[in-house]
Protein backbone atom coordinates (compact mmCIF):
# COMPACT_ATOMS: atom_id res chain seq x y z
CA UNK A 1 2.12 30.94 -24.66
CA UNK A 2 3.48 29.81 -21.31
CA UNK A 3 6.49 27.91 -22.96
CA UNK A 4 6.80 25.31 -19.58
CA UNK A 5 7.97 28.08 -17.92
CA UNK A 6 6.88 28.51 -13.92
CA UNK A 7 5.21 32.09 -14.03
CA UNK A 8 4.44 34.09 -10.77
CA UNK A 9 0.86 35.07 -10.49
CA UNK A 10 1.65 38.55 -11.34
CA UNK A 11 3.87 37.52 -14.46
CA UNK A 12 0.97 35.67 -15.65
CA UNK A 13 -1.27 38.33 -15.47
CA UNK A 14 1.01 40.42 -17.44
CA UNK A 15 1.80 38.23 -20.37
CA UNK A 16 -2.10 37.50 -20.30
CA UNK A 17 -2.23 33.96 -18.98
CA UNK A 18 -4.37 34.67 -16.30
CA UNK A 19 -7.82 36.48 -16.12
CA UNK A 20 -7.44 38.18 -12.97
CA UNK A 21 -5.80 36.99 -9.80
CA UNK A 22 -7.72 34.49 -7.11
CA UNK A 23 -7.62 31.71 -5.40
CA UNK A 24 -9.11 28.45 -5.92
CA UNK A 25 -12.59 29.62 -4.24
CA UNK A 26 -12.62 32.42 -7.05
CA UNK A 27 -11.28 29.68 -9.93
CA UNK A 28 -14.66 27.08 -9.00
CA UNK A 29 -16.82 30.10 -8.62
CA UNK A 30 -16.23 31.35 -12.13
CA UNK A 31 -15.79 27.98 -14.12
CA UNK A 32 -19.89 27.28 -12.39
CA UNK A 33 -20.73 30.66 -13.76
CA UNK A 34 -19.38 29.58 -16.87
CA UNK A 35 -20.51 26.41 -16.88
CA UNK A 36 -24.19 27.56 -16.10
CA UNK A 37 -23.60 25.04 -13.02
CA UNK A 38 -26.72 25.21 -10.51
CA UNK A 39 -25.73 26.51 -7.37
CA UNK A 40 -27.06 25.15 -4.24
CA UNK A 41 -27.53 26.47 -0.80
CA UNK A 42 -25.55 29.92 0.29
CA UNK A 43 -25.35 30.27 -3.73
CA UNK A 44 -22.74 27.88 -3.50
CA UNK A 45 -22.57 24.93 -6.51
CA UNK A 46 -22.07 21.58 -5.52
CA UNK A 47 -19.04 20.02 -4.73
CA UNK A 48 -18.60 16.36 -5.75
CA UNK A 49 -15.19 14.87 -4.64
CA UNK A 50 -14.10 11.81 -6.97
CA UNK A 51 -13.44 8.88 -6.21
CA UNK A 52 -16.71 8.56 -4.00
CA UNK A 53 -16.05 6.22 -1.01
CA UNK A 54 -17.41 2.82 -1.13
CA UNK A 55 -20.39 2.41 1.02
CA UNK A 56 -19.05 -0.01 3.90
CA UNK A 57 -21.96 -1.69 6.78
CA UNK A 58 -18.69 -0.98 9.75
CA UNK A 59 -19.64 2.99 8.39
CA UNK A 60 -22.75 2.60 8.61
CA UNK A 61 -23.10 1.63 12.05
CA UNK A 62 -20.46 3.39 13.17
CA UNK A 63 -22.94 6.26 12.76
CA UNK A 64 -26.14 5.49 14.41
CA UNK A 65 -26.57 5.66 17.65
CA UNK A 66 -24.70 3.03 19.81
CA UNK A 67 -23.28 1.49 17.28
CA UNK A 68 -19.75 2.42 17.99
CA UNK A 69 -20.30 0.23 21.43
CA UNK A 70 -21.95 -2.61 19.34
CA UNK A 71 -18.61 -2.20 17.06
CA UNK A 72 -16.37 -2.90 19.94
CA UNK A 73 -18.05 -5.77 21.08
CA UNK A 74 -18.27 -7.36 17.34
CA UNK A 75 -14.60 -6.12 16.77
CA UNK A 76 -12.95 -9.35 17.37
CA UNK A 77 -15.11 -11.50 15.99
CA UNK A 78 -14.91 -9.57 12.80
CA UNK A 79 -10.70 -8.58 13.11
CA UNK A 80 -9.64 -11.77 14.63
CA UNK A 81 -12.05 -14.41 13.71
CA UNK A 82 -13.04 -15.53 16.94
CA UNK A 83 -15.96 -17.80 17.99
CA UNK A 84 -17.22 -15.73 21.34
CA UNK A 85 -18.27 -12.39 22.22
CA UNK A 86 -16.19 -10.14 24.09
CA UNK A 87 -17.42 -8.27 26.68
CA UNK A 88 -16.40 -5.19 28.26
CA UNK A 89 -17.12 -2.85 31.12
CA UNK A 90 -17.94 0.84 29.38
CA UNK A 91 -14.61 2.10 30.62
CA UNK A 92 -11.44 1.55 30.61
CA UNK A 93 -8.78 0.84 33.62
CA UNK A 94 -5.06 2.53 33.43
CA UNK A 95 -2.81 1.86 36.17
CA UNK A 96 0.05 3.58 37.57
């Protein structure tokens, strides 16, 4: 029915290609009621973005507690390949 063509939102609705106008909130909403999808909290349904990110141990303890500071000081051993630790006041120095 479309043909390729590019239709405006309105068009579409006129040639009946289109339901009723929305926006992509409105599209997932109505494909879960359609779908029969569970929805989760705030009657929302559950969003599951593809590909799912590969579970990494530098992620990890990036997000406990101190371990962006233990990152830093296991940074060049890791980036670099180094055989010592580096260590590092807990600021940092600019001069003018």
């Amino acid at each position: 029915m479309g043909r390729g063509r590019v239709w405006t939102g309105s068009q579409a609705a006129v040639v009946g290609l289109v339901d009723r106008m929305g926006g992509i909130s409105a599209a997932i909403d109505e494909a879960a009621r359609r779908g029969g999808v569970t929805l989760g909290p705030g009657g929302l349904p559950e969003l599951v973005v593809l590909p799912r990110p590969v579970p990494s141990l530098l992620g990890a303890l990036s997000r406990i507690p101190g371990g962006r500071a233990t990152l830093r000081l296991l940074a060049p051993l890791v980036v670099q390949g180094g055989t010592g630790i580096l260590a590092r006041m807990p600021y940092d120095i600019e001069t003018k």
